[in-house]
Protein backbone atom coordinates (compact mmCIF):
# COMPACT_ATOMS: atom_id res chain seq x y z
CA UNK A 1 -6.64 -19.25 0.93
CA UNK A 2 -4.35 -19.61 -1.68
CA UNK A 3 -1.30 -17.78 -2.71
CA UNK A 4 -3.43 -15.88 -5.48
CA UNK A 5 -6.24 -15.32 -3.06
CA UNK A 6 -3.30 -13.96 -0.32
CA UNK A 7 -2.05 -11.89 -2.89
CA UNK A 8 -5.28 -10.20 -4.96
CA UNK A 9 -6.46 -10.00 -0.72
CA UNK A 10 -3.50 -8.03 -0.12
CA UNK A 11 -3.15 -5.89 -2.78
CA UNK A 12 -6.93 -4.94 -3.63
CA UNK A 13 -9.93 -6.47 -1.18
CA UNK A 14 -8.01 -5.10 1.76
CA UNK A 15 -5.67 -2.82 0.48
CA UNK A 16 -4.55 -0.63 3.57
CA UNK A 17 -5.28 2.85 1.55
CA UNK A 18 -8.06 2.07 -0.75
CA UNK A 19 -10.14 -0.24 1.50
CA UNK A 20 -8.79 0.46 5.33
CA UNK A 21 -7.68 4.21 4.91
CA UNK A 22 -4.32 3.21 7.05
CA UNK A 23 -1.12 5.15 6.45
CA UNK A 24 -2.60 8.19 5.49
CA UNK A 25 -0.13 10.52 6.40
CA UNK A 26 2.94 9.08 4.06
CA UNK A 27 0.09 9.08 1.53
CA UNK A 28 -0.79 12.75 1.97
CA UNK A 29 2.46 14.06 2.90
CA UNK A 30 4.96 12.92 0.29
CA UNK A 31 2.41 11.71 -3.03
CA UNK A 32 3.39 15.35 -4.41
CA UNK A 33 5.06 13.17 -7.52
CA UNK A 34 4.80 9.79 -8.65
CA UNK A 35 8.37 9.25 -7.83
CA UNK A 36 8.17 10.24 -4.00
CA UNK A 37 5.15 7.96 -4.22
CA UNK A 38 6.96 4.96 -5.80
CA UNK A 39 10.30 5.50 -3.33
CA UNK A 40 8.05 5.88 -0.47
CA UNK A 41 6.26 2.81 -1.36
CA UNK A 42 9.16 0.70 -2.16
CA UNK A 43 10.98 1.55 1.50
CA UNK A 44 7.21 0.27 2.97
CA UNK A 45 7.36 -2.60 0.99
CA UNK A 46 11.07 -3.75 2.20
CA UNK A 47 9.76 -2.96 6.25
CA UNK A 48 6.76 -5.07 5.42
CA UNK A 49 8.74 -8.00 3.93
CA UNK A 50 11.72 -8.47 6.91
CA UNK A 51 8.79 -7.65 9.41
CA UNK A 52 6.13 -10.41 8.17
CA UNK A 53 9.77 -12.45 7.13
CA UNK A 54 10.80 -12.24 11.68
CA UNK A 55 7.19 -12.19 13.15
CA UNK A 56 6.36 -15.65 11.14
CA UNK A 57 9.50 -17.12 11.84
CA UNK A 58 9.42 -16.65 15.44
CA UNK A 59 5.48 -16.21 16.03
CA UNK A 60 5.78 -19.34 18.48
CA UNK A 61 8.52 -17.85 20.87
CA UNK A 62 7.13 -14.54 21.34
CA UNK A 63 4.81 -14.27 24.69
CA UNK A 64 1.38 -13.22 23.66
CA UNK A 65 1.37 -10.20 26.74
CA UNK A 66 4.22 -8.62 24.87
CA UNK A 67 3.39 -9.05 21.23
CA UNK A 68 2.75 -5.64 20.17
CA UNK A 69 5.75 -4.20 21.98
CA UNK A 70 7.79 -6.93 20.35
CA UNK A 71 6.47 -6.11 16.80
CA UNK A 72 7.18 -2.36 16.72
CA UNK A 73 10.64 -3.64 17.92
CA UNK A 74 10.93 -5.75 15.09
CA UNK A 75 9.30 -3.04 12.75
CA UNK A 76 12.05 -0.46 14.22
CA UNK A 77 14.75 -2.38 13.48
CA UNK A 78 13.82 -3.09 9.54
CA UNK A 79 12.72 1.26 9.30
CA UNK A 80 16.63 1.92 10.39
CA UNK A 81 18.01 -0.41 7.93
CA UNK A 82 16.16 0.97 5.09
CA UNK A 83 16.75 4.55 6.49
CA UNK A 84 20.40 3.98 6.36
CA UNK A 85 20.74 2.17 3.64
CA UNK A 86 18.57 5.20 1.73
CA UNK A 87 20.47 7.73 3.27
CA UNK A 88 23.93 5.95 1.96
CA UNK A 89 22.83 5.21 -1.24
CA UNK A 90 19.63 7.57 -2.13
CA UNK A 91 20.58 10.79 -0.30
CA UNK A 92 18.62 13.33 -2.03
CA UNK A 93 15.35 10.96 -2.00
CA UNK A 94 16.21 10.17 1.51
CA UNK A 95 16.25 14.14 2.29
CA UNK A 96 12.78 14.42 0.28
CA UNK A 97 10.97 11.68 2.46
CA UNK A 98 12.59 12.99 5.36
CA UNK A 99 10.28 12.32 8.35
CA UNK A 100 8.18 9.99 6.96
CA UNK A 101 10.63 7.32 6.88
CA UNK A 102 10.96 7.12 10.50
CA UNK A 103 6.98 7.20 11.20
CA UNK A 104 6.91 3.89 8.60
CA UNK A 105 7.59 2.15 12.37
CA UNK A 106 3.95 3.20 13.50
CA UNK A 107 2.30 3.18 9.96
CA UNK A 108 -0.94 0.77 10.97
CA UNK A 109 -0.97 -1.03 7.75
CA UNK A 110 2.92 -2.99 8.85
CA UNK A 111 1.76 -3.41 12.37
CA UNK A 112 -1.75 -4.53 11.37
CA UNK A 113 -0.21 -7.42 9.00
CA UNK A 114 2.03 -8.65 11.39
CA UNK A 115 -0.55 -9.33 14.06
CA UNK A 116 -3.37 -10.36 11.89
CA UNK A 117 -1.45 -12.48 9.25
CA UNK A 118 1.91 -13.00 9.50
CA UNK A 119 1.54 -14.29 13.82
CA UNK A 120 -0.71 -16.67 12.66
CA UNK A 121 0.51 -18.18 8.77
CA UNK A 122 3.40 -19.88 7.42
CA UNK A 123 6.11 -18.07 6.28
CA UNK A 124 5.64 -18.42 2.62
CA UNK A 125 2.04 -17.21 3.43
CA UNK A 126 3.47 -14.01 5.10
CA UNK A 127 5.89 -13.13 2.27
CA UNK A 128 3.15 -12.90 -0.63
CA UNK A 129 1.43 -11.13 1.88
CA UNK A 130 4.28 -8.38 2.36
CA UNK A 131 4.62 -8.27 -1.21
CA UNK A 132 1.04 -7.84 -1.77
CA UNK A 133 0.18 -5.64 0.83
CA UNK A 134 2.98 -3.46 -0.24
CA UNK A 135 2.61 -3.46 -3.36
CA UNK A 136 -1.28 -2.37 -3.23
CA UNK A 137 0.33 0.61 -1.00
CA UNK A 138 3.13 1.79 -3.21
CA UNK A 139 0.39 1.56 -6.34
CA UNK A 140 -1.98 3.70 -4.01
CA UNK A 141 0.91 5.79 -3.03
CA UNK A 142 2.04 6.11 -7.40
CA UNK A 143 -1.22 6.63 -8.13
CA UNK A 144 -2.46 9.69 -6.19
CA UNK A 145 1.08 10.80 -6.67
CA UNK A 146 0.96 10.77 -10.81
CA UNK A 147 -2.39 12.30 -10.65
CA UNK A 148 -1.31 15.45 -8.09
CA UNK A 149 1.90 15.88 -10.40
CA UNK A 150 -0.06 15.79 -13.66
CA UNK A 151 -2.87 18.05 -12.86
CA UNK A 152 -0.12 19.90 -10.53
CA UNK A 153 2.92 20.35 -13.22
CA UNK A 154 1.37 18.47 -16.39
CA UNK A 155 4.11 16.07 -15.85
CA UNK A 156 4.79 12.12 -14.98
CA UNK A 157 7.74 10.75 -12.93
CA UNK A 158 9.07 14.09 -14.44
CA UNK A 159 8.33 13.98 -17.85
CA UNK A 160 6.22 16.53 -19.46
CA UNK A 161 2.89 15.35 -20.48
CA UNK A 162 1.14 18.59 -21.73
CA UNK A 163 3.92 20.76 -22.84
CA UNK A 164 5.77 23.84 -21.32
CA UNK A 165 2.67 25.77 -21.69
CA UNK A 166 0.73 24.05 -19.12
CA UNK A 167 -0.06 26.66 -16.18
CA UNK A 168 0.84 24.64 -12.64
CA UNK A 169 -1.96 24.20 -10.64
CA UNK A 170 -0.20 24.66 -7.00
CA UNK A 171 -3.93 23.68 -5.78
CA UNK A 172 -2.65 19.57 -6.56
CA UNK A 173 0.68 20.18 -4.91
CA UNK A 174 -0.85 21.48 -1.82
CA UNK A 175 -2.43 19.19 1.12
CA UNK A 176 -6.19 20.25 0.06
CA UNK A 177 -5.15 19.12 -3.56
CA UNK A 178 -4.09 15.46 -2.28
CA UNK A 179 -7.67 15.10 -0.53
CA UNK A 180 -9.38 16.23 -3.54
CA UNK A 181 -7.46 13.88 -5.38
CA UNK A 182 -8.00 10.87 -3.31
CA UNK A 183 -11.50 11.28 -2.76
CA UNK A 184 -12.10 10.93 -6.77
CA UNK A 185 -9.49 7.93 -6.90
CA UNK A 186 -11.80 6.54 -3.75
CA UNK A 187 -14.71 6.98 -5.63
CA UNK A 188 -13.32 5.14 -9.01
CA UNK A 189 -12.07 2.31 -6.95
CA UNK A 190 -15.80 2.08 -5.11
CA UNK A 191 -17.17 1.76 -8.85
CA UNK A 192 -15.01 -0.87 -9.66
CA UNK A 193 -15.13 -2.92 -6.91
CA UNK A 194 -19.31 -2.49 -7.41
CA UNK A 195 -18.87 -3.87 -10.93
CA UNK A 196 -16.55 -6.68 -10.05
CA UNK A 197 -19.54 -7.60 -7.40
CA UNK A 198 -22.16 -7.66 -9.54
CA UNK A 199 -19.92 -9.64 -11.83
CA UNK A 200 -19.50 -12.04 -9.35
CA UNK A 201 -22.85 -12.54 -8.27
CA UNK A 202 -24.21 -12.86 -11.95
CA UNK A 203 -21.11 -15.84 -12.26
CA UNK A 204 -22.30 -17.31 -9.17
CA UNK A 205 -26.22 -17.18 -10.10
CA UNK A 206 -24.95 -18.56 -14.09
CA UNK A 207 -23.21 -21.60 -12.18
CA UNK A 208 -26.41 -21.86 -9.26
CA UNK A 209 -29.15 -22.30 -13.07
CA UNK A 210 -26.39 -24.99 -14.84
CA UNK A 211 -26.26 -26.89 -11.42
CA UNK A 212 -30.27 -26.57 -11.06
CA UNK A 213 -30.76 -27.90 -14.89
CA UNK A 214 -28.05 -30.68 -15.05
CA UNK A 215 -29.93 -31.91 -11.91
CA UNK A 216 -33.60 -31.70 -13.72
């Protein structure tokens, strides 16, 4: 594949909420606003880059009995970087995502890329896929959290949408709102990706008849 196909891969075919329903607890636990969502997201996104960034680069030199073991290791290291470095410089965000930065070392989606794609690509490979993958989470991750603080508070990344007279509907800020939530956003991404096939297929059947009559 190429770069684009690594990327659009990453961030839609196979992205790790919408298509693989991995890291589901970040994803239920802190999408309360678009901003947790987007923070939560970005931290992912910097543990996905140094992991796939390592595992590539030394993906000849680790023994294939201790992979895994070696990964989460490497996965580790990159969560308590971005920990501190949140804690130093985004202290009240850090105190919002609280737990959930720690568990980013066994979120399936990191592990997942570093054993199927980044132990077996080139490095450059690995890096769109980091940014891809990550950035298909953190839009997941935006996503469920603009439409649970919208519905929830009439607001977006804090700013009011439908006016001070909007009643809150705590229903969106709860867990049961965020499953609601996600199964509609589920169900709109399962339409689209419907269209987009049948768009491809009627492509691919246009380009099968113009092959068929440049040969007749």
């Amino acid at each position: 594949m190429n770069k684009s196909e690594v990327f659009f891969d990453g961030f839609w075919h196979n992205n790790a909420i919408f298509a693989q329903l991995l890291g589901m607890c970040p994803l239920l636990g802190v999408t309360t606003s678009a901003e947790n969502g987007f923070w939560m997201g970005a931290a992912t996104m910097l543990v996905l880059l140094g992991s796939n960034l390592v595992v590539s680069l030394i993906r000849g030199v680790i023994p294939k009995n201790v992979r895994i073991p070696a990964y989460i290791t490497i996965i580790a290291a990159f969560v308590t970087i971005v920990g501190m470095a949140m804690n130093a410089w985004m202290h009240e965000m850090y105190l919002v995502l609280g737990l959930f930065i720690p568990l980013i070392v066994v979120n399936c989606a990191i592990l997942g890329r570093a054993e199927a794609f980044a132990s077996k690509n080139s490095l450059s490979d690995s890096l769109v896929d980091a940014i891809a993958v990550g950035a298909g989470f953190t839009f997941a991750l935006v996503l469920l959290g603009g439409v649970r603080e919208l519905f929830g508070q009439g607001e977006i990344f804090g700013l009011s949408v439908f006016g001070s007279s909007y009643p809150d509907m705590l229903m969106f800020i709860l867990p049961p709102g965020a499953f609601i939530a996600l199964g509609f956003i589920l169900a709109g991404v399962n339409l689209i990706n419907r269209k987009l096939k049948a768009r491809a297929e009627q492509q691919a059947q246009l380009v099968q008849n113009e092959a068929v009559e440049a040969q007749s």
